[in-house]
N, C-alpha and C. Protein backbone atom coordinates (compact mmCIF):
# COMPACT_ATOMS: atom_id res chain seq x y z
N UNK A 1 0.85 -1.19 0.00
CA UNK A 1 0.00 0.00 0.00
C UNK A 1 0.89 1.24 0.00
N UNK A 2 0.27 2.14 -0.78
CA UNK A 2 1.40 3.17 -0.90
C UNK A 2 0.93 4.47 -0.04
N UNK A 3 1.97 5.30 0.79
CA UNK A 3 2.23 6.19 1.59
C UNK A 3 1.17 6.99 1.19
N UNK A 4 0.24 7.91 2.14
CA UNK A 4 0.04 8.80 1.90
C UNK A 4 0.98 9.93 1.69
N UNK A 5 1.23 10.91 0.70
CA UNK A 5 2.33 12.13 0.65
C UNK A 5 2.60 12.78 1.80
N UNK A 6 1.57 12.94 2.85
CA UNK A 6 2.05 14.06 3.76
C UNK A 6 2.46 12.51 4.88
N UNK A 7 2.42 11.74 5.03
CA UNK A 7 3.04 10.52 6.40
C UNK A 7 4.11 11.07 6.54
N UNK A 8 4.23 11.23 8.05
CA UNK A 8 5.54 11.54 8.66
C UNK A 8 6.47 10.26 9.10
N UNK A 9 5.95 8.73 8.89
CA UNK A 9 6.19 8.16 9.93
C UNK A 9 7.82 7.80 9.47
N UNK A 10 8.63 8.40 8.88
CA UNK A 10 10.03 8.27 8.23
C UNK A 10 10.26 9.23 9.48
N UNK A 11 9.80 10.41 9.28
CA UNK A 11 10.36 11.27 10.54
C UNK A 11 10.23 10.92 12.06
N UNK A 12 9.51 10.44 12.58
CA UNK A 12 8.47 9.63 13.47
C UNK A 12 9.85 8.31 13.85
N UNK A 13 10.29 7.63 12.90
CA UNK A 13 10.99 7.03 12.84
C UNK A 13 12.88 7.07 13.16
N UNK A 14 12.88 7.38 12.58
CA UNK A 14 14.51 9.25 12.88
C UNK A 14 14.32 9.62 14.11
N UNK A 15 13.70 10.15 14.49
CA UNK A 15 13.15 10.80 15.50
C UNK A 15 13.74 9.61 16.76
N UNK A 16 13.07 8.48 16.61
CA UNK A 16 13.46 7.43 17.39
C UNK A 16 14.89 6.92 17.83
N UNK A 17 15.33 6.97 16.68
CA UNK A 17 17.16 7.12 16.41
C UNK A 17 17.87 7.99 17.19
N UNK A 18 17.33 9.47 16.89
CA UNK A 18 17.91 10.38 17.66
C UNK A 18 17.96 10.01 18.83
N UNK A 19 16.65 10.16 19.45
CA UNK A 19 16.66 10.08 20.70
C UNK A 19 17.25 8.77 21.46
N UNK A 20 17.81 7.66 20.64
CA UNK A 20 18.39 6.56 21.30
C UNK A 20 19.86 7.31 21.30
N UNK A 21 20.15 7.95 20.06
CA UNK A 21 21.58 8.50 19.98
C UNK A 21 22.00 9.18 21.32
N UNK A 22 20.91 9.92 21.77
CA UNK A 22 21.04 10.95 22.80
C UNK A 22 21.40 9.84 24.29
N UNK A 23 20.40 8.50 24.77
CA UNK A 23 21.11 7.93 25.57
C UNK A 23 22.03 7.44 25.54
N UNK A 24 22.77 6.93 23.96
CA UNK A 24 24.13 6.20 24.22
C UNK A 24 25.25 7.52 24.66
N UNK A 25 24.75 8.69 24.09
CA UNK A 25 25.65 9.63 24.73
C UNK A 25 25.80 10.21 26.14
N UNK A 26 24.72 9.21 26.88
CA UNK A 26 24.08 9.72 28.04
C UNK A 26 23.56 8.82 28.52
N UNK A 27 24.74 7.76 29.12
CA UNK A 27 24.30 6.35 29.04
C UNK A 27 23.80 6.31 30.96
N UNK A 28 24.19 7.39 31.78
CA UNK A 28 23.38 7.11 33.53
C UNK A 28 21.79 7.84 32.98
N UNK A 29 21.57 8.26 32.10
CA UNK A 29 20.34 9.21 32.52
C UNK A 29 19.27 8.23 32.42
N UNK A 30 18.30 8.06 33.12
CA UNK A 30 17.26 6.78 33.39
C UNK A 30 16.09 7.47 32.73
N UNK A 31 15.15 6.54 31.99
CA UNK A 31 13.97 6.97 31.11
C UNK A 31 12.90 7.01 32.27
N UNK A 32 11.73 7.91 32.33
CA UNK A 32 10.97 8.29 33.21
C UNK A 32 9.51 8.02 32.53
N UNK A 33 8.86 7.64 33.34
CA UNK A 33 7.58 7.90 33.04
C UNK A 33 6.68 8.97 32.96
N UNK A 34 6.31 9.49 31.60
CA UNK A 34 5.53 10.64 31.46
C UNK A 34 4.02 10.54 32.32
N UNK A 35 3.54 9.97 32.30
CA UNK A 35 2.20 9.29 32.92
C UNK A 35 2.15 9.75 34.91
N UNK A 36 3.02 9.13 35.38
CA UNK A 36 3.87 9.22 35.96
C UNK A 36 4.29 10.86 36.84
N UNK A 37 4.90 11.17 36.38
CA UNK A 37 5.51 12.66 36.03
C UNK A 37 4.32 13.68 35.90
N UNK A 38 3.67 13.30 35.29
CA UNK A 38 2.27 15.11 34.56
C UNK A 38 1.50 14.55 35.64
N UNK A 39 1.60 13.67 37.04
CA UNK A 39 0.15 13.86 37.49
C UNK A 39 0.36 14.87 38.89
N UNK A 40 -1.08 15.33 38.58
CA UNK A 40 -1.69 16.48 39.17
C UNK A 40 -0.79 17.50 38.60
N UNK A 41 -0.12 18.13 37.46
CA UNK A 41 0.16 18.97 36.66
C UNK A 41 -1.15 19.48 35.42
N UNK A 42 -1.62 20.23 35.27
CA UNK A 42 -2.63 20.49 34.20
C UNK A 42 -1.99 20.61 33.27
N UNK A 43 -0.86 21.50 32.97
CA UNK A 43 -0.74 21.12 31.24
C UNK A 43 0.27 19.78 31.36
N UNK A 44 0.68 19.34 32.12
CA UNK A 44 1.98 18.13 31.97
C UNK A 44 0.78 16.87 31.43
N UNK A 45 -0.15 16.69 32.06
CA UNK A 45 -1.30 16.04 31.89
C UNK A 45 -1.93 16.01 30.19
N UNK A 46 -1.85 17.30 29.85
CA UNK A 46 -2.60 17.55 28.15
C UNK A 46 -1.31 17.49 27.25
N UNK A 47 -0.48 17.21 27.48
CA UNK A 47 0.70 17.37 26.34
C UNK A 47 1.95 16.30 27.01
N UNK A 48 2.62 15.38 25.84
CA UNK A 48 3.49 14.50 26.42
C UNK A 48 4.75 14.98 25.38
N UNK A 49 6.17 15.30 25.98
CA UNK A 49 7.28 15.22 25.24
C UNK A 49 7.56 14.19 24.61
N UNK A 50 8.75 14.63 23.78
CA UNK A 50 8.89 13.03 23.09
C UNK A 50 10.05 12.16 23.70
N UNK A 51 10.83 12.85 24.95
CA UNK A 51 11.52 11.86 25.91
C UNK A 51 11.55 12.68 27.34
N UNK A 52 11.45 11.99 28.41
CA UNK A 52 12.08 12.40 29.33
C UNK A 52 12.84 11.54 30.34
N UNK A 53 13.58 11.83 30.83
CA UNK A 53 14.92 11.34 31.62
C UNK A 53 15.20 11.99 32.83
N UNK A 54 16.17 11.60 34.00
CA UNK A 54 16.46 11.65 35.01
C UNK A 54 18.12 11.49 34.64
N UNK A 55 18.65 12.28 35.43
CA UNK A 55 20.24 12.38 35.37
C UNK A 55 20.83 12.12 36.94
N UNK A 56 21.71 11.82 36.83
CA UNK A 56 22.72 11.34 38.26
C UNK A 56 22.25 12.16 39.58
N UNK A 57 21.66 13.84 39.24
CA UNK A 57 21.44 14.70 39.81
C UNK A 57 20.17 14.50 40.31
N UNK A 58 19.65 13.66 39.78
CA UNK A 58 18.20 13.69 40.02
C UNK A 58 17.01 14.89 39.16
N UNK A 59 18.07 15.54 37.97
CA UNK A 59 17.28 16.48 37.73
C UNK A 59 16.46 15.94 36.47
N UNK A 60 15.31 16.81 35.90
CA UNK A 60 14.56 16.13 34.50
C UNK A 60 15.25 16.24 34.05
N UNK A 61 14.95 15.62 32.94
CA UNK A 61 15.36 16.21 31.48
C UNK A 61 14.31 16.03 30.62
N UNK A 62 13.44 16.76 29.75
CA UNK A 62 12.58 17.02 28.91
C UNK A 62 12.73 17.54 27.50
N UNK A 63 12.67 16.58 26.51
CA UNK A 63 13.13 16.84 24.91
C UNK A 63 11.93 16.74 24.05
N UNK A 64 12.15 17.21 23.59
CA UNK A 64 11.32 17.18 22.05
C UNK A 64 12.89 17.58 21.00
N UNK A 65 11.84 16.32 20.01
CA UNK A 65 12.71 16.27 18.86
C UNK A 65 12.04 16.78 17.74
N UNK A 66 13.20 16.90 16.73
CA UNK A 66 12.39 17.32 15.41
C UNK A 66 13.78 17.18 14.35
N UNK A 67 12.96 15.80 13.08
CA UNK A 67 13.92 15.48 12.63
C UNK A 67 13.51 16.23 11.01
N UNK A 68 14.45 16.89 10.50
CA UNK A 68 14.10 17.31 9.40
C UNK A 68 15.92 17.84 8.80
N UNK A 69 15.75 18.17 7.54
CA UNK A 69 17.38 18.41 7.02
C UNK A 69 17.02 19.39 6.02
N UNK A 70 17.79 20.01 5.41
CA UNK A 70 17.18 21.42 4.33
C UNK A 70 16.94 22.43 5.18
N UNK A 71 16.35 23.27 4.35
CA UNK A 71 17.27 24.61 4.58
C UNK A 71 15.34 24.86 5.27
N UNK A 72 15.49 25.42 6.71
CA UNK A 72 14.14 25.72 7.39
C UNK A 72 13.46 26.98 6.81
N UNK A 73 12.32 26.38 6.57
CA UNK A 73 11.10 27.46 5.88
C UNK A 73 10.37 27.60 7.06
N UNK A 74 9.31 28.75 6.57
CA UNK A 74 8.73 29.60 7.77
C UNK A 74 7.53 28.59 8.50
N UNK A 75 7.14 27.35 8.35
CA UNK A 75 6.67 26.22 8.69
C UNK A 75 7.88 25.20 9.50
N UNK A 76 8.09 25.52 9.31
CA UNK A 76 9.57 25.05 10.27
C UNK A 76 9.40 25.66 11.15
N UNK A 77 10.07 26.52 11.29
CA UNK A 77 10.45 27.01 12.43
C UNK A 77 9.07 27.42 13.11
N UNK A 78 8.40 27.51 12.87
CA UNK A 78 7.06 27.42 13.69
C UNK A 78 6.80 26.36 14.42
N UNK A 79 6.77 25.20 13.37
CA UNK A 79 7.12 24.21 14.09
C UNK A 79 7.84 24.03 15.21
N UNK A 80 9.25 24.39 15.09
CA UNK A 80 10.32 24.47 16.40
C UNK A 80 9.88 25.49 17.63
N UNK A 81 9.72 26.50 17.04
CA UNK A 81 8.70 27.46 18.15
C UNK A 81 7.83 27.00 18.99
N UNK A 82 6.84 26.03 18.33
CA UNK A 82 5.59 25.29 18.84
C UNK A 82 6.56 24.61 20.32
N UNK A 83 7.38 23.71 19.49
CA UNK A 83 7.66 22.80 20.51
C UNK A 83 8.57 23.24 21.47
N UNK A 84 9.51 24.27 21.22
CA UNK A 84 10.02 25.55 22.11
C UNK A 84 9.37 25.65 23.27
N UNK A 85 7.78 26.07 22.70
CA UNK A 85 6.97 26.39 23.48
C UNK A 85 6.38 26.01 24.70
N UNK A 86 6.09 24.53 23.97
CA UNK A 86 5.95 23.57 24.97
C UNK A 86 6.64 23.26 25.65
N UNK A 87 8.29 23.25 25.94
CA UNK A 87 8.87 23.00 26.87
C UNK A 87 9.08 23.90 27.76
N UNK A 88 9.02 25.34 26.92
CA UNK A 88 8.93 26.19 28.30
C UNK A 88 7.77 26.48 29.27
N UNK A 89 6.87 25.73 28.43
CA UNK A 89 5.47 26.01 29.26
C UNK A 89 5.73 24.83 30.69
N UNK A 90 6.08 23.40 30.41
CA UNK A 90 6.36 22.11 30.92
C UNK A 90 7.63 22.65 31.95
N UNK A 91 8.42 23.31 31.80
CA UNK A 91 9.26 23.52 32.39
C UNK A 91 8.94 24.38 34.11
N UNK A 92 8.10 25.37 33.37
CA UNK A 92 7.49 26.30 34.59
C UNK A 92 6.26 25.77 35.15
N UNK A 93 5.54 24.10 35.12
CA UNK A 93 5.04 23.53 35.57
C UNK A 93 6.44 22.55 36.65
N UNK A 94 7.13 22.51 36.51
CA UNK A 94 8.04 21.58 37.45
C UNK A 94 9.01 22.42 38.04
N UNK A 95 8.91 23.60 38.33
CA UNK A 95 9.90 24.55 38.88
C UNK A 95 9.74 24.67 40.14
N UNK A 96 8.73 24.51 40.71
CA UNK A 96 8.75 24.55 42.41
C UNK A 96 9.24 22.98 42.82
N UNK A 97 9.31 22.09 42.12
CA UNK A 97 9.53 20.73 42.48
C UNK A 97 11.16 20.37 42.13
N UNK A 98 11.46 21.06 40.96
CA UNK A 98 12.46 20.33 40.38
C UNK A 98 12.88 20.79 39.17
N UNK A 99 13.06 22.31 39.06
CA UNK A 99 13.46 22.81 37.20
C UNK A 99 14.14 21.65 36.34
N UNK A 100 13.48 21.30 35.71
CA UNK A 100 13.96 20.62 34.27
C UNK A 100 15.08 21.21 33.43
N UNK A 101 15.90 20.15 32.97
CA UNK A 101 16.48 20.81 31.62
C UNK A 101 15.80 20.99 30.60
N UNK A 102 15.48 21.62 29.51
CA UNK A 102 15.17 21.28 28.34
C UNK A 102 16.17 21.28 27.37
N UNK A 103 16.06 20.10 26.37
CA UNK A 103 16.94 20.11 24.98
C UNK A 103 15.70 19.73 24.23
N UNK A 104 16.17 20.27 22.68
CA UNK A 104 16.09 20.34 21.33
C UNK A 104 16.45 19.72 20.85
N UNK A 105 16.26 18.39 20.46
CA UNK A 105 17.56 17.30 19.58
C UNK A 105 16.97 17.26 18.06
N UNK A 106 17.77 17.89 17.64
CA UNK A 106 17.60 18.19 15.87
C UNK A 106 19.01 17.39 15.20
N UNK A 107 18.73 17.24 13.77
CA UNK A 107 20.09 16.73 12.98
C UNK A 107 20.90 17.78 13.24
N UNK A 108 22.62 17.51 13.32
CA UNK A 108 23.57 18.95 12.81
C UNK A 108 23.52 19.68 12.37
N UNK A 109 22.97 19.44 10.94
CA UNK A 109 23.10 20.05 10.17
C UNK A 109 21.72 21.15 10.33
N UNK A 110 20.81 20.92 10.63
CA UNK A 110 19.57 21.69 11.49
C UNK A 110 20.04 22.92 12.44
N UNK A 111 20.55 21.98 13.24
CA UNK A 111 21.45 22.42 14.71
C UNK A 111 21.95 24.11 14.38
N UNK A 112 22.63 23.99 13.04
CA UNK A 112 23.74 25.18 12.93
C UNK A 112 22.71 26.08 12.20
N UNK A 113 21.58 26.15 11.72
CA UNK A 113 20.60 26.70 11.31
C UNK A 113 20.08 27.47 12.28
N UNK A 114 19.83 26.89 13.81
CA UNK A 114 19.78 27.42 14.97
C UNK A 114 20.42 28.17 15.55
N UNK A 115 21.50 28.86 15.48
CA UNK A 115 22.65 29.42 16.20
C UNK A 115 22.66 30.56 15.45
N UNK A 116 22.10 31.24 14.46
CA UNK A 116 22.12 32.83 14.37
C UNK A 116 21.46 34.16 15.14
N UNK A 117 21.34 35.12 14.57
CA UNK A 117 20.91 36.05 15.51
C UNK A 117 19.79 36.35 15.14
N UNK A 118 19.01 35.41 14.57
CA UNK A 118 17.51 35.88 14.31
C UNK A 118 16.17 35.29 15.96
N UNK A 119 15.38 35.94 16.14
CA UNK A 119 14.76 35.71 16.89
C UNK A 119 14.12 34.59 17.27
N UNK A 120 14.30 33.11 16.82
CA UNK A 120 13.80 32.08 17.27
C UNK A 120 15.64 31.05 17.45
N UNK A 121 16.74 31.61 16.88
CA UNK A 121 17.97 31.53 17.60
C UNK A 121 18.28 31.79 18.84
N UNK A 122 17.54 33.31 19.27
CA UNK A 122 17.72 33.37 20.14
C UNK A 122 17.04 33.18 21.55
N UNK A 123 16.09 32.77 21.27
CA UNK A 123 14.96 32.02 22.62
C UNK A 123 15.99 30.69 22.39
N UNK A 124 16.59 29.71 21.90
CA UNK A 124 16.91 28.37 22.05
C UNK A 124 18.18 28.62 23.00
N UNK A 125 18.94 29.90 22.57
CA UNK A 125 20.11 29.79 22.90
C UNK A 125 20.08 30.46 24.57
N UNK A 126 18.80 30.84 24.90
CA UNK A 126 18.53 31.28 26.09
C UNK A 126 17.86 30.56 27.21
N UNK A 127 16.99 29.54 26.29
CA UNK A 127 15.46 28.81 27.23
C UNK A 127 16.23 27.14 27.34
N UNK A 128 16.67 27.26 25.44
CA UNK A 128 16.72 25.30 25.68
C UNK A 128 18.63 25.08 25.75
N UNK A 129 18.43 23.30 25.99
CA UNK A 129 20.13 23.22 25.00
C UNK A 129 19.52 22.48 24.23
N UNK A 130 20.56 23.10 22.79
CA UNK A 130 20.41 22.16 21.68
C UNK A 130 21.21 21.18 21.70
N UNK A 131 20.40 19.76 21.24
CA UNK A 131 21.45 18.68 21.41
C UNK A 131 21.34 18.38 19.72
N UNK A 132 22.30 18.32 19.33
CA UNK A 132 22.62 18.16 17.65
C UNK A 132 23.52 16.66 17.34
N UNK A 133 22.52 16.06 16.63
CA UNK A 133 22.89 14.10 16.29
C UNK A 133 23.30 14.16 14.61
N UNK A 134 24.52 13.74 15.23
CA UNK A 134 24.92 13.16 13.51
C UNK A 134 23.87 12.02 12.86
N UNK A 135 23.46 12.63 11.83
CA UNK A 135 22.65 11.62 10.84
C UNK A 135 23.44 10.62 9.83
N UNK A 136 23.42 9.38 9.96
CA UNK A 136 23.86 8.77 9.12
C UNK A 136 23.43 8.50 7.51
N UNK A 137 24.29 8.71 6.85
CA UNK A 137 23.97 8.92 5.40
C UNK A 137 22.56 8.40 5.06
N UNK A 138 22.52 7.21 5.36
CA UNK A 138 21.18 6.71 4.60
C UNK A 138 20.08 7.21 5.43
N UNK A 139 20.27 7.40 6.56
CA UNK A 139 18.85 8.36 7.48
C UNK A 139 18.91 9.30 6.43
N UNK A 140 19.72 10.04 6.18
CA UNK A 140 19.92 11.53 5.64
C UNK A 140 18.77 11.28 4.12
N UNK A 141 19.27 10.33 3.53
CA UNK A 141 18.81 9.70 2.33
C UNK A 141 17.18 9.73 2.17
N UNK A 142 16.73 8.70 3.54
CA UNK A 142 15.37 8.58 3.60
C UNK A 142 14.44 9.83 4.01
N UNK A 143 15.17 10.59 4.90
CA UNK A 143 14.92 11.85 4.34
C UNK A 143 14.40 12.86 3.81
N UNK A 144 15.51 12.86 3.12
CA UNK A 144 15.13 13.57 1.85
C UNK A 144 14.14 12.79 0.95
N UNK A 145 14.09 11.47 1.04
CA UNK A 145 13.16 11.16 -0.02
C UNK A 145 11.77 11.62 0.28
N UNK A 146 11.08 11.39 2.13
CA UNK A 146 10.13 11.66 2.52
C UNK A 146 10.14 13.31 2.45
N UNK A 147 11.32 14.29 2.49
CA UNK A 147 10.92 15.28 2.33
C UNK A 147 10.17 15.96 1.06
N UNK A 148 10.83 15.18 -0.05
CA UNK A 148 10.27 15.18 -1.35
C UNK A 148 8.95 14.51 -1.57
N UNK A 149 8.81 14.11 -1.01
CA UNK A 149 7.37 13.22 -1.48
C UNK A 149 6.16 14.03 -0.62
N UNK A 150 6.35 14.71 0.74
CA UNK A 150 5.35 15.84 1.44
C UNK A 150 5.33 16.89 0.34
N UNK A 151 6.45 16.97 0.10
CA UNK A 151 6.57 18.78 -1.08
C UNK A 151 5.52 18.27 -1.58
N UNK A 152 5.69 16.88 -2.91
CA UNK A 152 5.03 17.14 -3.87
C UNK A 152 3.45 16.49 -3.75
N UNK A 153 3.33 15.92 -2.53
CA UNK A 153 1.89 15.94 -1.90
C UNK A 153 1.34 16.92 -1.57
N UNK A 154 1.89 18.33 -1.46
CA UNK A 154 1.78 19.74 -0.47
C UNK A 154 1.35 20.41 -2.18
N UNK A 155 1.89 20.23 -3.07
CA UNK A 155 1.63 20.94 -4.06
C UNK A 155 0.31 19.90 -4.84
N UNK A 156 0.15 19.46 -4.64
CA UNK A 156 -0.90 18.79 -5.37
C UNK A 156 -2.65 18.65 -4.83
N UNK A 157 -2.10 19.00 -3.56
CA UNK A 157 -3.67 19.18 -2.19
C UNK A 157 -4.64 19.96 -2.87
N UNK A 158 -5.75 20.16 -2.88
CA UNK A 158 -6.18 21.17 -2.90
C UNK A 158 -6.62 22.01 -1.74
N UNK A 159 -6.52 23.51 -2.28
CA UNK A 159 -6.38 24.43 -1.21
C UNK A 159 -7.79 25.16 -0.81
N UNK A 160 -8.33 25.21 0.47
CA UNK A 160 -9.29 25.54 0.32
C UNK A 160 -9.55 27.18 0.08
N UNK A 161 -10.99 27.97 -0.24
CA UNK A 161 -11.15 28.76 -0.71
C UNK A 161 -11.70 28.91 -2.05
């Protein structure tokens, strides 16, 4: 059966990678239960990250990922904003208990897209850490293929109006 054009589940997939990448680099930090964690929190409760962890310190750690490569359009970074968002919202829900870290785990090559002086550079470089994962060629590959195949599902939709 063939993909719908807009399926993320290539990214969805990556995504998974990363975030394993992130424990082998971070092999004491213990996986936590979100379930767990958001109760009696109201927004921790309506919204789940896509990892969280415990470090030697006992402190969180709270990530959202976002796997994408190419050059970020203004849907992008909205995107990243969104989820920006959400961690700083998640964050100032666990601050009387226990401030969280937050990271960003994007590809490298993403990563350095992040680090200028435009205004969604600079909330990351203030609120989150970016954690930046080398993509291996053929991730990189699949990719791009799924990035190409949303484009040309995105151009073919019809638009309403």
């Amino acid at each position: 059966m063939e993909q719908h054009p807009s399926n993320s589940m290539v990214q969805i997939k990556i995504e998974k990678d990363m975030l394993s990448y992130v424990i082998e680099q971070n092999p004491s930090w213990q996986k936590l239960s979100w379930t767990d964690l958001s109760a009696g929190r109201e927004l921790a409760a309506k919204v789940k990250p896509d990892a969280v962890w415990r470090d030697l310190e006992g402190v969180i750690i709270i990530a959202e990922c976002y796997a994408r490569i190419g050059k970020l359009k203004p849907g992008h970074r909205r995107k990243i904003a969104t989820d920006i968002l959400k961690l700083i919202s998640l964050r100032d829900e666990f601050a009387i208990d226990n401030s969280p870290k937050l990271f960003l785990v994007v590809p490298e090559e993403l990563g350095f897209q992040l680090e200028g002086d435009d205004w969604l550079s600079m909330v990351v470089r203030k609120e989150i850490e970016l954690f930046k994962v080398p993509l291996r060629d053929e991730q990189r590959q699949i990719l791009l293929e799924a990035i190409k195949r949303q484009g040309e599902g995105q151009a073919h939709s019809t638009k309403p109006g």
